[in-house]
Structure formats: structure tokens, C-alpha cells
Protein backbone atom coordinates (compact mmCIF):
# COMPACT_ATOMS: atom_id res chain seq x y z
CA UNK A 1 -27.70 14.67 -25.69
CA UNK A 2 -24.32 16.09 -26.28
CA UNK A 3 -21.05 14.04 -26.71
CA UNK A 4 -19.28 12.76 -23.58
CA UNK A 5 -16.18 13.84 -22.92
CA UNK A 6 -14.46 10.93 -23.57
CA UNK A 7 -10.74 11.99 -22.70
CA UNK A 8 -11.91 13.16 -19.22
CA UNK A 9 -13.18 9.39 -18.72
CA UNK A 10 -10.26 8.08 -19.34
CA UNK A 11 -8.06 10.36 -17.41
CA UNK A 12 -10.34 9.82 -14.63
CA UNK A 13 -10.39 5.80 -15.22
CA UNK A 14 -6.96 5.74 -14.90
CA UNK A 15 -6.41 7.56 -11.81
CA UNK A 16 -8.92 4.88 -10.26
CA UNK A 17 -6.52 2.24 -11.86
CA UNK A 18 -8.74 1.20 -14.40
CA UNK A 19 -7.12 1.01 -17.85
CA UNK A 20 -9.16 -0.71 -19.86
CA UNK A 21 -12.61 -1.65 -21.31
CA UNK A 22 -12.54 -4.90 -19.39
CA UNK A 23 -11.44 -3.32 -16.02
CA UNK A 24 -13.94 -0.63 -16.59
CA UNK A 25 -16.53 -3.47 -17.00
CA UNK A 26 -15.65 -5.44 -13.90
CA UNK A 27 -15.75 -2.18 -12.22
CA UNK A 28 -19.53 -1.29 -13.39
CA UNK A 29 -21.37 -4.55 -13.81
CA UNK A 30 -21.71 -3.82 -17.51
CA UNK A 31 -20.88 -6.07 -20.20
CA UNK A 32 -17.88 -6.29 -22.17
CA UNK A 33 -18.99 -4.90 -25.01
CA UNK A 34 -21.27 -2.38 -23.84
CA UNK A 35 -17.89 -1.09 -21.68
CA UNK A 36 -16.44 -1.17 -25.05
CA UNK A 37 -18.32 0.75 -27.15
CA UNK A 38 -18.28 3.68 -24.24
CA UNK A 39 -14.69 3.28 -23.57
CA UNK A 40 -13.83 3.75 -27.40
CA UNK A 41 -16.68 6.30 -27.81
CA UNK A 42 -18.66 4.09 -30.33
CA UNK A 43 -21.56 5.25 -28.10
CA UNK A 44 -22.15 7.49 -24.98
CA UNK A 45 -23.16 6.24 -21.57
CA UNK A 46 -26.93 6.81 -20.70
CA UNK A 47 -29.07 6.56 -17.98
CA UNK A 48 -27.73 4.05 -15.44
CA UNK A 49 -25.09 2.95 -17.48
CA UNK A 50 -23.84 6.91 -17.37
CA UNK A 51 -24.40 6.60 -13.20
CA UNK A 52 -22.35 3.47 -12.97
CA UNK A 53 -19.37 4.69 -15.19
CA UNK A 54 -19.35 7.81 -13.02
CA UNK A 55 -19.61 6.27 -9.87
CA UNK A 56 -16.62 3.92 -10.61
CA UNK A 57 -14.42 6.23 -11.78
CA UNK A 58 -15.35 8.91 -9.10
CA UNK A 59 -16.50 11.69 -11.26
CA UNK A 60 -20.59 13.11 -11.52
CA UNK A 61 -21.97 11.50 -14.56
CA UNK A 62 -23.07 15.21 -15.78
CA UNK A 63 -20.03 16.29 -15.92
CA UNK A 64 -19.06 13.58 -18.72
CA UNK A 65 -21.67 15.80 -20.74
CA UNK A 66 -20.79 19.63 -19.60
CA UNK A 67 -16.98 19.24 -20.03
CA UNK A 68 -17.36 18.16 -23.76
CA UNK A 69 -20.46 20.75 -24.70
CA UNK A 70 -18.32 23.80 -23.09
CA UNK A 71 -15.34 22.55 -25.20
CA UNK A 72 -17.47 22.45 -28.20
């Protein structure tokens, strides 16, 4: 799997008024530190996890993936 455009997260995060790892978490159901790791790009979202960042932050969780590979 390619890298996640992590940037585009964030800029999409923020627009939803979520500004951190913890917000992001209360805003997906995942745990603190899995929200971590994804927000600071220690790991990429997967599976569900990459369906309920997406879905919270009102972006396709493909598009996490195509944005970074076509940058690449």
C-alpha cells in the first residue's frame, strides 16, 4: 500500500474542526494512540480504521492513498 497523504488529512481535519489526535479519536471511535500514530504518520490508516478517518473528516478514504502516490 502506498503512503497516505498525510498533509491532506490534516488540512481536511481541520476544516471539520478537528485539530488534534485526541479530537480525531473522539471523532472515529479509535483509540488514542492508534489516532496517534495515523495523525503523526507513524503508521497509515487501514481497512476500517482508513473508512472511519475518512468518514470523519469528509474526504473518500482512497483518496488518502491516490493524492500521495500521484505526488510521488
Amino acid at each position: 500500500m502506498p503512503p497516505y497523504d498525510r498533509a491532506l488529512l490534516h488540512t481536511a481535519a481541520r476544516i471539520r474542526g478537528i485539530k488534534t489526535p485526541s479530537q480525531l479519536a473522539r471523532h472515529t471511535g479509535l483509540s488514542g494512540p492508534t489516532a496517534w500514530r495515523i495523525w503523526n504518520g507513524i503508521g497509515a490508516p487501514r481497512g476500517d480504521h482508513a473508512d472511519r478517518v475518512a468518514d470523519a473528516v469528509g474526504i473518500s478514504a482512497s483518496s488518502l492513498y491516490h493524492r500521495a502516490g500521484a505526488a510521488a
